[in-house]
N, C-alpha and C. Protein backbone atom coordinates (compact mmCIF):
# COMPACT_ATOMS: atom_id res chain seq x y z
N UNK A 1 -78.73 -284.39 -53.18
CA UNK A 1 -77.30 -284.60 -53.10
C UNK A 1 -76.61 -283.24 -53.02
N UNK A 2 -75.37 -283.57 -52.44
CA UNK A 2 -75.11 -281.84 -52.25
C UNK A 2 -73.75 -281.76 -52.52
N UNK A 3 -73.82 -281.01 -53.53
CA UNK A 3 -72.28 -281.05 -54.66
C UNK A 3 -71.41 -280.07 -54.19
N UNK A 4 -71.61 -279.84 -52.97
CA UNK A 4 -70.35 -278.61 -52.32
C UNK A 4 -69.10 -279.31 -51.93
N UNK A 5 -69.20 -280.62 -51.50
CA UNK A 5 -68.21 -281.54 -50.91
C UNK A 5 -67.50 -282.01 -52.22
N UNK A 6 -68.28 -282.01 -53.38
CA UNK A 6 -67.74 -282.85 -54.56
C UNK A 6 -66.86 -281.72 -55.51
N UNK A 7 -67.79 -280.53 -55.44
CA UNK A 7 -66.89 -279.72 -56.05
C UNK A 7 -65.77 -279.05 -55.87
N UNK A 8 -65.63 -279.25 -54.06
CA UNK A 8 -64.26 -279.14 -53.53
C UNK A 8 -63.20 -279.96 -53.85
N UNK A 9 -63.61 -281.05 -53.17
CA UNK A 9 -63.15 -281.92 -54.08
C UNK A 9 -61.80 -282.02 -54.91
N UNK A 10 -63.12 -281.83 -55.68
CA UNK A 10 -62.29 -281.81 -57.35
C UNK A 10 -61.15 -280.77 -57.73
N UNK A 11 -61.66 -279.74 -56.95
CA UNK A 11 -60.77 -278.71 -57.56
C UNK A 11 -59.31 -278.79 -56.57
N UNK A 12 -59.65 -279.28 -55.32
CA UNK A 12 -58.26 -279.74 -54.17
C UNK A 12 -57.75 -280.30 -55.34
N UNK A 13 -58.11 -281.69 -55.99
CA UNK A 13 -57.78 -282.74 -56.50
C UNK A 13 -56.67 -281.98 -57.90
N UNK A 14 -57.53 -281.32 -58.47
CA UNK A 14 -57.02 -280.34 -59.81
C UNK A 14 -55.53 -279.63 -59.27
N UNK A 15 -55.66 -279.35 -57.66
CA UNK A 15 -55.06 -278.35 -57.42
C UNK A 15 -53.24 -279.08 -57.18
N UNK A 16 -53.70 -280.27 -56.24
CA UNK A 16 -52.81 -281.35 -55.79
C UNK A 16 -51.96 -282.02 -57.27
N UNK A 17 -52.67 -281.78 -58.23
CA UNK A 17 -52.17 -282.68 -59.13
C UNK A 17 -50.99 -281.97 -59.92
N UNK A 18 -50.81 -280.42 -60.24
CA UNK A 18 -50.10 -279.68 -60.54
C UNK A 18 -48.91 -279.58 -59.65
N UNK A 19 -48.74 -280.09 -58.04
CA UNK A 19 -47.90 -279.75 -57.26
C UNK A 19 -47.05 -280.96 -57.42
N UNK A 20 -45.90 -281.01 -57.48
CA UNK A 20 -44.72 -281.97 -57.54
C UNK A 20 -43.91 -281.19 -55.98
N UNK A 21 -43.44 -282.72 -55.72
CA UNK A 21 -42.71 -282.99 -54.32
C UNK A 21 -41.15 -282.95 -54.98
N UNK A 22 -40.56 -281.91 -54.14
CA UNK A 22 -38.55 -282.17 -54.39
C UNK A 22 -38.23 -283.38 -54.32
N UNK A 23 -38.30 -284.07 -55.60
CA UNK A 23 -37.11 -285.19 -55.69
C UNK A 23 -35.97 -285.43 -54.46
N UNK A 24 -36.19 -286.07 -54.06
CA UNK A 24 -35.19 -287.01 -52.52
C UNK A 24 -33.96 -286.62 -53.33
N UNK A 25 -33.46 -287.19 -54.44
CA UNK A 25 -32.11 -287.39 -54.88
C UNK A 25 -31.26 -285.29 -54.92
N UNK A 26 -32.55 -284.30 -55.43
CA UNK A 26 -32.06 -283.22 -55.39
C UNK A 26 -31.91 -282.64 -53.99
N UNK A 27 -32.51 -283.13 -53.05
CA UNK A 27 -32.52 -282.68 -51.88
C UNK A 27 -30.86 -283.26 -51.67
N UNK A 28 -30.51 -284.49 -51.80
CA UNK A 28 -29.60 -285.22 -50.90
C UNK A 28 -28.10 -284.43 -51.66
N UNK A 29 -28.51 -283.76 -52.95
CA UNK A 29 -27.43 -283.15 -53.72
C UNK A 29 -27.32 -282.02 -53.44
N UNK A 30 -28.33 -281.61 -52.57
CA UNK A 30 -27.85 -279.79 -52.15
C UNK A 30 -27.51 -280.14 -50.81
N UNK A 31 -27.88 -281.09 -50.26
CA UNK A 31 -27.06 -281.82 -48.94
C UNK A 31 -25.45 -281.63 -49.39
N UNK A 32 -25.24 -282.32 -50.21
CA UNK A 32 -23.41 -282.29 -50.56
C UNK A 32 -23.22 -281.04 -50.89
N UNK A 33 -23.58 -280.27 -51.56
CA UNK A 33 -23.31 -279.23 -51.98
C UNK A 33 -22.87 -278.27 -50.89
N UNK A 34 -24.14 -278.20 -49.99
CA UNK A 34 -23.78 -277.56 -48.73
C UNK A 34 -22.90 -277.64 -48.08
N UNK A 35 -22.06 -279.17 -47.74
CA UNK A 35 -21.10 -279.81 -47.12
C UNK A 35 -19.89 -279.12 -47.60
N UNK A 36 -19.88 -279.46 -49.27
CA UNK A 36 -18.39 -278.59 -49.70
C UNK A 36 -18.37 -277.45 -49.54
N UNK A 37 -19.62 -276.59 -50.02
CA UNK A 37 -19.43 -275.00 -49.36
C UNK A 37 -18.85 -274.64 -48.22
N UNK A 38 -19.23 -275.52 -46.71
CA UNK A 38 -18.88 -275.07 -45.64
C UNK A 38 -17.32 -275.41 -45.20
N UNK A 39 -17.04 -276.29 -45.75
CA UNK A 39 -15.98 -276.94 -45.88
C UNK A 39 -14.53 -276.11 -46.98
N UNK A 40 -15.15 -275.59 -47.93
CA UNK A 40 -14.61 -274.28 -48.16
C UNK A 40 -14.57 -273.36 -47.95
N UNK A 41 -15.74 -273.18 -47.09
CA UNK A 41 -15.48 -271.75 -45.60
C UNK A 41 -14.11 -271.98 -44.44
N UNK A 42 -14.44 -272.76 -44.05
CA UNK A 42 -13.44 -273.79 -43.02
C UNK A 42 -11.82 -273.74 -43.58
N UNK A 43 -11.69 -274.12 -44.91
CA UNK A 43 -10.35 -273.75 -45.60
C UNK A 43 -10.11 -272.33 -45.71
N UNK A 44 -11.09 -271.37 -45.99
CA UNK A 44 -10.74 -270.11 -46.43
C UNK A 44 -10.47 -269.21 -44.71
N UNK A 45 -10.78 -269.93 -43.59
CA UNK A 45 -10.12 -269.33 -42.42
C UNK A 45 -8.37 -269.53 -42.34
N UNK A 46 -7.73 -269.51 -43.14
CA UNK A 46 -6.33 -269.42 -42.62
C UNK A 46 -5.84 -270.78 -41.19
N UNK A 47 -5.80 -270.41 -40.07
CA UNK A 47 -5.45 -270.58 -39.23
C UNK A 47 -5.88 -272.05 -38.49
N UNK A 48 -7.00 -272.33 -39.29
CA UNK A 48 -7.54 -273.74 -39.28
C UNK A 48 -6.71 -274.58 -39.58
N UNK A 49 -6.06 -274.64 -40.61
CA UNK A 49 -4.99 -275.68 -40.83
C UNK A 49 -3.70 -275.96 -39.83
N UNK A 50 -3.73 -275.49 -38.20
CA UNK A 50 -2.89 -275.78 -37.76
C UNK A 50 -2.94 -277.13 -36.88
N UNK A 51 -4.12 -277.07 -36.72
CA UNK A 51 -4.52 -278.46 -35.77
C UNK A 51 -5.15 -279.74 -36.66
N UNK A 52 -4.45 -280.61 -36.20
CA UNK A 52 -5.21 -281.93 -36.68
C UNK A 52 -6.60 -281.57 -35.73
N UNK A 53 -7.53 -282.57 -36.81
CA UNK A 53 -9.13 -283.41 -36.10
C UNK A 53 -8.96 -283.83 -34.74
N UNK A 54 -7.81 -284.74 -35.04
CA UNK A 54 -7.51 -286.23 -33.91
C UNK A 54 -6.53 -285.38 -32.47
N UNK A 55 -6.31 -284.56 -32.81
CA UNK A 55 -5.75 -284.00 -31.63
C UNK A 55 -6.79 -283.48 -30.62
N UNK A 56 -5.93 -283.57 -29.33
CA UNK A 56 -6.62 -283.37 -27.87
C UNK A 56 -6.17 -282.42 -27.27
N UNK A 57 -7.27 -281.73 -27.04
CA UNK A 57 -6.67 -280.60 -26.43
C UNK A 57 -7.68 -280.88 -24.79
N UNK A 58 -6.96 -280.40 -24.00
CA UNK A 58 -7.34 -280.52 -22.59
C UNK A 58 -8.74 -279.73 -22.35
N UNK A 59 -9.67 -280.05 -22.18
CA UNK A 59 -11.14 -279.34 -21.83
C UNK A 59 -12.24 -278.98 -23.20
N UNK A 60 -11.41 -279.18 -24.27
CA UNK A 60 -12.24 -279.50 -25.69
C UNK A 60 -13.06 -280.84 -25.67
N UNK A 61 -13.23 -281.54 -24.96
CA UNK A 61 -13.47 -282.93 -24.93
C UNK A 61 -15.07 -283.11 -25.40
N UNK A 62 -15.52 -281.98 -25.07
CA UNK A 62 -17.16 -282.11 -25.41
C UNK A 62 -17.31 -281.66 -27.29
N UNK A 63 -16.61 -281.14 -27.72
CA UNK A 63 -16.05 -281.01 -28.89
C UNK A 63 -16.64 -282.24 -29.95
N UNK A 64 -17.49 -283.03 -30.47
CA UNK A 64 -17.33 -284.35 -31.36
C UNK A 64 -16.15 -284.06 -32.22
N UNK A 65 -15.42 -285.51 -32.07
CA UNK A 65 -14.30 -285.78 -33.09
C UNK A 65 -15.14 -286.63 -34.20
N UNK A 66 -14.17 -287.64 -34.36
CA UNK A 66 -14.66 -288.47 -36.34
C UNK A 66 -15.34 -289.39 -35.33
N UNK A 67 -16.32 -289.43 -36.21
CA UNK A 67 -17.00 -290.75 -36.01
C UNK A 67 -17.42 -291.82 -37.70
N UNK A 68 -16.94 -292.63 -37.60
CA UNK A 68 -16.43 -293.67 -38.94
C UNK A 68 -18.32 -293.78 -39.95
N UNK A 69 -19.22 -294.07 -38.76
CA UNK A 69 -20.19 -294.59 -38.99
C UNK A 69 -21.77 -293.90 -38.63
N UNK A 70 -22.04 -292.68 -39.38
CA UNK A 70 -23.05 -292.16 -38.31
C UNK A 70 -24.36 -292.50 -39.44
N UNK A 71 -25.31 -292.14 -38.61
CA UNK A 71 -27.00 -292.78 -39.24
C UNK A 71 -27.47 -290.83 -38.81
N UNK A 72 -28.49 -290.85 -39.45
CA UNK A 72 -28.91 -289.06 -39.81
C UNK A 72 -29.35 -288.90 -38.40
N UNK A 73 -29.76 -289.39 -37.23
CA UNK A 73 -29.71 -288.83 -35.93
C UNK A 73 -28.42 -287.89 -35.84
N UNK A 74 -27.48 -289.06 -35.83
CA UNK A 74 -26.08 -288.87 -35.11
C UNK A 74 -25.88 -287.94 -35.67
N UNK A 75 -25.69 -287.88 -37.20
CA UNK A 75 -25.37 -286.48 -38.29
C UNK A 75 -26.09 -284.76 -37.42
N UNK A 76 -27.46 -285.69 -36.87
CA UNK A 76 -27.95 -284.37 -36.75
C UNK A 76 -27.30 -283.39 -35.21
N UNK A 77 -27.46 -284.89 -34.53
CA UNK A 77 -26.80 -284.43 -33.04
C UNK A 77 -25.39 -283.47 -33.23
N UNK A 78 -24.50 -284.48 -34.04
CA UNK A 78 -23.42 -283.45 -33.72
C UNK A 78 -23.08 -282.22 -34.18
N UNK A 79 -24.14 -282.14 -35.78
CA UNK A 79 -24.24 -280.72 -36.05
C UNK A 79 -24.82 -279.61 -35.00
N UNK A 80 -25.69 -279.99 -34.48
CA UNK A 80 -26.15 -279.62 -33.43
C UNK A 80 -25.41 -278.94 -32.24
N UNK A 81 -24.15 -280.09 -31.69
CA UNK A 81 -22.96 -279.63 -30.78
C UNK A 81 -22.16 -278.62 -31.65
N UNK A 82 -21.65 -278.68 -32.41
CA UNK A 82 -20.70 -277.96 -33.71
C UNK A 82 -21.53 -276.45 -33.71
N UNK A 83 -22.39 -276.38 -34.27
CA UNK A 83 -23.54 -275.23 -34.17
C UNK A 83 -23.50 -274.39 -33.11
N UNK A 84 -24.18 -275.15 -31.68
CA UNK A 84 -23.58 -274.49 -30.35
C UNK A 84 -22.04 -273.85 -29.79
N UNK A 85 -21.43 -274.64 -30.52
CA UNK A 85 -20.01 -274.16 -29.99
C UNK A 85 -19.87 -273.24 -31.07
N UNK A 86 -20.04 -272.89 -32.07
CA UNK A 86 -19.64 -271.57 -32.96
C UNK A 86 -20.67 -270.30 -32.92
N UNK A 87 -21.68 -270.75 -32.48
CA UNK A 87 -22.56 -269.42 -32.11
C UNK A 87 -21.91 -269.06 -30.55
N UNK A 88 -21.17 -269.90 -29.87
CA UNK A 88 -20.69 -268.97 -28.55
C UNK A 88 -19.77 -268.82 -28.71
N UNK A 89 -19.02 -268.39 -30.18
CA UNK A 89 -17.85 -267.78 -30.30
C UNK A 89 -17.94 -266.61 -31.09
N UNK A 90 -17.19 -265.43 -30.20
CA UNK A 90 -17.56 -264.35 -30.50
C UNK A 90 -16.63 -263.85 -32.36
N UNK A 91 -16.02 -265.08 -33.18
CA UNK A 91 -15.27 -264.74 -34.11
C UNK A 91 -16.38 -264.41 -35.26
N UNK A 92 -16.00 -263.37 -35.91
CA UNK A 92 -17.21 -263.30 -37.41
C UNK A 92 -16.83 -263.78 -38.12
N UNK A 93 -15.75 -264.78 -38.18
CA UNK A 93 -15.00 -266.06 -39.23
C UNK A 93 -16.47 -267.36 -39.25
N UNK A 94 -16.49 -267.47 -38.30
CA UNK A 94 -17.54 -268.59 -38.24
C UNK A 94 -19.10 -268.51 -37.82
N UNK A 95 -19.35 -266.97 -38.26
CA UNK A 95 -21.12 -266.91 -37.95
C UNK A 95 -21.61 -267.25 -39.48
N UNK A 96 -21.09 -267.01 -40.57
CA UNK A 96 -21.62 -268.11 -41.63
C UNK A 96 -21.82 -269.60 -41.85
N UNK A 97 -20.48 -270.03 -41.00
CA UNK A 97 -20.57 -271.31 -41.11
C UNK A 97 -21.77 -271.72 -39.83
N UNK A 98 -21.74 -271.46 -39.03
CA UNK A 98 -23.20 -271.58 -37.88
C UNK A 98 -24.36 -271.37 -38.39
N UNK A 99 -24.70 -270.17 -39.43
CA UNK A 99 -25.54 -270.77 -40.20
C UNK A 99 -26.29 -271.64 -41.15
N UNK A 100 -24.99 -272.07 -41.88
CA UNK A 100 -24.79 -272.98 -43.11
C UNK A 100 -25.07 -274.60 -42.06
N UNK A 101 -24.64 -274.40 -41.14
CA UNK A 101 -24.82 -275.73 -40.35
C UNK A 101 -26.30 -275.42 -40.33
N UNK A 102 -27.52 -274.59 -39.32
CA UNK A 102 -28.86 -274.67 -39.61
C UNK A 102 -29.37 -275.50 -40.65
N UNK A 103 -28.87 -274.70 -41.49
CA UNK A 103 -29.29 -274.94 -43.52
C UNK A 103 -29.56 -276.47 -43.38
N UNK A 104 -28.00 -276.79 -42.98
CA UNK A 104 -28.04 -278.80 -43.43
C UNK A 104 -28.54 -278.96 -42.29
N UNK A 105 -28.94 -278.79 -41.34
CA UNK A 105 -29.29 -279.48 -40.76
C UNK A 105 -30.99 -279.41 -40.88
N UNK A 106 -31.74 -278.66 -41.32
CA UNK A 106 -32.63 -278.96 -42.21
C UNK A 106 -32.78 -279.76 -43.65
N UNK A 107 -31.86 -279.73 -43.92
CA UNK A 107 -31.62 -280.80 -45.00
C UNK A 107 -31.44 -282.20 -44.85
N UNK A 108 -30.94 -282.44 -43.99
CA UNK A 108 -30.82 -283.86 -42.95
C UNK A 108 -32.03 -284.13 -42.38
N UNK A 109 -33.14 -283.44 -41.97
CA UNK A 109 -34.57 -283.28 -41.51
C UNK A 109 -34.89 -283.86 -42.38
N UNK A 110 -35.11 -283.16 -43.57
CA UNK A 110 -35.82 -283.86 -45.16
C UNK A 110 -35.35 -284.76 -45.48
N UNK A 111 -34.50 -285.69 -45.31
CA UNK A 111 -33.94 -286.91 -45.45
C UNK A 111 -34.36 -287.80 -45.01
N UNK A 112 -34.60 -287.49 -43.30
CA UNK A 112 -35.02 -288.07 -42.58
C UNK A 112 -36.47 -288.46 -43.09
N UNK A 113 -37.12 -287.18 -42.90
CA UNK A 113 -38.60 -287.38 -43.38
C UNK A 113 -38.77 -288.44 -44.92
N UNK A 114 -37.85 -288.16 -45.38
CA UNK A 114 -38.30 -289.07 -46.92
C UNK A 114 -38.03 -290.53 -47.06
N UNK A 115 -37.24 -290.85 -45.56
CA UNK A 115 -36.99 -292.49 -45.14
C UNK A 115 -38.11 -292.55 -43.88
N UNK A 116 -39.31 -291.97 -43.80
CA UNK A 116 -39.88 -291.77 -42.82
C UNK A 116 -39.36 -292.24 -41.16
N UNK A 117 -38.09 -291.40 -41.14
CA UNK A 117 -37.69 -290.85 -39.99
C UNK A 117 -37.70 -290.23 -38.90
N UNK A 118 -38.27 -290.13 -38.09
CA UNK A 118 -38.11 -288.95 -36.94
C UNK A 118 -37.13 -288.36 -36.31
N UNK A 119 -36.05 -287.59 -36.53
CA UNK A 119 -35.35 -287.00 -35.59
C UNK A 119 -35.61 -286.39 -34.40
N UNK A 120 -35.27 -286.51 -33.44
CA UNK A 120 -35.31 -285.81 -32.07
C UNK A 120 -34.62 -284.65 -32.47
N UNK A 121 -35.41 -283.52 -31.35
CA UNK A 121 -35.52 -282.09 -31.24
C UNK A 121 -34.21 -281.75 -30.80
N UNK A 122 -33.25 -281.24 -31.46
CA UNK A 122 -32.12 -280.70 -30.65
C UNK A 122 -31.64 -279.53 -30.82
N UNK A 123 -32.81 -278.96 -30.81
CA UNK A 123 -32.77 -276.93 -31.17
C UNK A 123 -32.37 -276.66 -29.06
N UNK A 124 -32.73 -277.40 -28.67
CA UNK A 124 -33.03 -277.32 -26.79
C UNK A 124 -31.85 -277.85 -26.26
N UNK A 125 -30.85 -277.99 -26.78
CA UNK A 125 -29.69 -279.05 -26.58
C UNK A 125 -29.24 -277.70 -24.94
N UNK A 126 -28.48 -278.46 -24.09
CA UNK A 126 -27.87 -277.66 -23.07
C UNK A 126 -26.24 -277.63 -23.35
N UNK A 127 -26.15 -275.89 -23.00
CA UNK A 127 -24.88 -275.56 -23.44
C UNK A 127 -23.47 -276.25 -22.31
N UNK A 128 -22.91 -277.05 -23.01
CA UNK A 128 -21.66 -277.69 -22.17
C UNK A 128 -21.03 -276.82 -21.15
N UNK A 129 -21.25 -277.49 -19.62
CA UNK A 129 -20.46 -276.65 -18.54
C UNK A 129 -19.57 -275.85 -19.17
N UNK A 130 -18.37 -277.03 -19.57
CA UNK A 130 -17.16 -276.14 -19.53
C UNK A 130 -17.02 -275.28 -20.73
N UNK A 131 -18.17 -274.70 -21.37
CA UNK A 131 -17.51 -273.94 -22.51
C UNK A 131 -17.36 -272.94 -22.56
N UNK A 132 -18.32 -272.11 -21.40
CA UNK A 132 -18.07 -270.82 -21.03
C UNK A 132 -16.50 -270.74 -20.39
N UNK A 133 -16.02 -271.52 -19.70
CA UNK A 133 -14.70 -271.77 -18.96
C UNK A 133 -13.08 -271.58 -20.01
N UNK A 134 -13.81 -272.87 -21.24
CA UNK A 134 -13.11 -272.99 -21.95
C UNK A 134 -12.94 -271.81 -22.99
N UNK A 135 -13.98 -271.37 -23.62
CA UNK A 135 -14.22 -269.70 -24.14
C UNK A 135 -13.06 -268.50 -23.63
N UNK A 136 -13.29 -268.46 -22.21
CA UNK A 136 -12.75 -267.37 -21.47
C UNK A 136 -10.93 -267.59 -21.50
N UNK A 137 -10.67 -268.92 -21.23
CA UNK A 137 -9.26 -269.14 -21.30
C UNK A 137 -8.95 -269.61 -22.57
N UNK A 138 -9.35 -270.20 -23.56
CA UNK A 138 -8.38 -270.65 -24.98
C UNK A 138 -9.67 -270.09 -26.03
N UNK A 139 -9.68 -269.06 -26.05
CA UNK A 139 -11.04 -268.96 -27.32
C UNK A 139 -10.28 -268.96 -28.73
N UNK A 140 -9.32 -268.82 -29.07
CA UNK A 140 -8.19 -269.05 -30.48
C UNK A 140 -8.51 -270.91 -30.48
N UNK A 141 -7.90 -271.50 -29.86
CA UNK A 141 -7.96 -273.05 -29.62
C UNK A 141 -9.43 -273.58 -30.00
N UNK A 142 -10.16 -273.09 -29.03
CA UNK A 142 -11.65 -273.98 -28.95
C UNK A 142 -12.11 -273.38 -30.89
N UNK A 143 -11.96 -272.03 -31.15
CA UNK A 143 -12.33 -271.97 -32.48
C UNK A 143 -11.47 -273.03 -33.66
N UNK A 144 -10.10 -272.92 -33.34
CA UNK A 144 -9.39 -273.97 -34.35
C UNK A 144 -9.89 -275.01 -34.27
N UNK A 145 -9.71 -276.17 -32.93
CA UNK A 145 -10.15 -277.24 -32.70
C UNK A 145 -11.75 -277.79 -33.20
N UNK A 146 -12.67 -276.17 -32.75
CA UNK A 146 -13.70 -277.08 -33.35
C UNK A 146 -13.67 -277.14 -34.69
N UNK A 147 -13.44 -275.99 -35.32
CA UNK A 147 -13.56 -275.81 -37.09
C UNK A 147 -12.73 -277.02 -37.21
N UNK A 148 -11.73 -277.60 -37.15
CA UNK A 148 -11.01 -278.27 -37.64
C UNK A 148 -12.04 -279.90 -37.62
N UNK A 149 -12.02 -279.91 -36.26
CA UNK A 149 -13.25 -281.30 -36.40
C UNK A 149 -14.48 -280.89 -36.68
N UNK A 150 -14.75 -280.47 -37.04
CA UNK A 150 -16.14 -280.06 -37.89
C UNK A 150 -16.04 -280.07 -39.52
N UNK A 151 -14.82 -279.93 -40.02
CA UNK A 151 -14.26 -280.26 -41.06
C UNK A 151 -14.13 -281.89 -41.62
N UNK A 152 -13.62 -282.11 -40.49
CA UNK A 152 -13.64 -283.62 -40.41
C UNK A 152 -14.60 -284.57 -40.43
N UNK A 153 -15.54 -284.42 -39.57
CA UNK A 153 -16.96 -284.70 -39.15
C UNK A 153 -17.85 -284.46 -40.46
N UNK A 154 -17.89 -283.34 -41.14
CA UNK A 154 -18.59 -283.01 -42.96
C UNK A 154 -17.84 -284.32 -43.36
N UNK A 155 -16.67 -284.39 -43.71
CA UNK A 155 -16.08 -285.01 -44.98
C UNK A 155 -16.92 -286.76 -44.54
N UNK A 156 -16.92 -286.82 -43.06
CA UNK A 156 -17.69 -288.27 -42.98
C UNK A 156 -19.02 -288.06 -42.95
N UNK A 157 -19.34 -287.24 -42.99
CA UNK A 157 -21.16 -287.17 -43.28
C UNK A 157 -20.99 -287.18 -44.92
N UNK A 158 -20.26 -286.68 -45.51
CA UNK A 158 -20.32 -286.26 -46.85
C UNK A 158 -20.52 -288.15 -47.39
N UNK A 159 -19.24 -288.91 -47.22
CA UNK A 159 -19.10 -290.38 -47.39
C UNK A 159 -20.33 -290.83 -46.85
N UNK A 160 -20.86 -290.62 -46.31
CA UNK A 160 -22.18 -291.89 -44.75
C UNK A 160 -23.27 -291.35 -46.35
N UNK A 161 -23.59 -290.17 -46.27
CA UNK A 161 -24.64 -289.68 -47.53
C UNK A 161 -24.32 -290.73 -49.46
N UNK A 162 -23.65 -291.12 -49.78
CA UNK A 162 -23.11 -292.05 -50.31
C UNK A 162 -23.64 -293.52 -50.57
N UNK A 163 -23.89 -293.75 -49.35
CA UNK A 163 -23.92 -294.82 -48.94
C UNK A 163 -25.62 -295.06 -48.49
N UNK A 164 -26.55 -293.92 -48.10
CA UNK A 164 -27.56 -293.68 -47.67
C UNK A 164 -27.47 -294.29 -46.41
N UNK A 165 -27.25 -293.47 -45.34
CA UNK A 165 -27.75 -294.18 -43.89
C UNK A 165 -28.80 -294.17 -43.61
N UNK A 166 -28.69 -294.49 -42.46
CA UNK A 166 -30.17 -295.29 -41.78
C UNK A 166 -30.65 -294.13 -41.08
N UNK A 167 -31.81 -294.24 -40.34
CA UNK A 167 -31.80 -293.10 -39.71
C UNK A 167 -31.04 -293.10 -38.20
């Protein structure tokens, strides 16, 4: 008999048994946590507070506004759009918050995974025609408008997390 397989084994076994998995519930609480942080980034820009969410601005349209009801895809997609549009803005107001979006949106990953979920890949997402367009002519606007619905968009991910969505 050959005790090399057994004594591995055992000691994997010894080794596995000391390791504890992050509690789902602490994960889903540094989920919120994250949300208000960025969301108190978003307030601490000044100039954000001039535009409503719900307002339209002409060629922002690729922009996500509120959506009432999202499941952790959707959460992830539009962080995803939100993300893209503040890394192609050249303001250093919002390269923290572009990162802080990454953050959750790995955190939304682990969510996923712990309702055994799959999210689709949207690190590859394609950058919207018009944003280079829109950039060049309203880059004050496209930064308000998005921070502002991206503000908006947290506070309903913040509620959907609450409630535990689906994936």
């Amino acid at each position: 008999m050959c005790w090399r397989p057994l004594c591995w084994f055992l000691w994997l076994w010894s080794y596995l048994s000391y390791v504890q998995a992050v509690p789902i519930q602490k994960v889903q609480d540094d989920t919120k946590t994250l949300i208000k942080t960025i969301v108190t980034r978003i307030n601490d820009i000044s100039h954000t507070q001039s535009v409503s969410a719900k307002q339209r601005v002409t060629g922002l349209d690729f922009i996500p506004g509120l959506h009432p009801i999202l499941s952790l895809s959707k959460m992830d997609q539009t962080l995803a759009v939100y993300q893209q549009v503040l890394t192609s803005l050249p303001s250093q107001n919002v390269l923290q918050i572009a990162n802080d979006l990454e953050n959750l949106r790995d955190l939304l990953h682990l969510l996923a995974f712990s309702k055994s979920c799959s999210l689709p890949q949207t690190s590859g997402l394609q950058k919207p025609e018009s944003l280079d367009g829109v950039l060049e002519a309203s880059l004050y606007s496209t930064e308000v408008v998005a921070l502002s619905r991206l503000q908006g968009s947290l506070q309903d991910i913040l509620q959907q997390l609450d409630v535990s969505p689906e994936c």
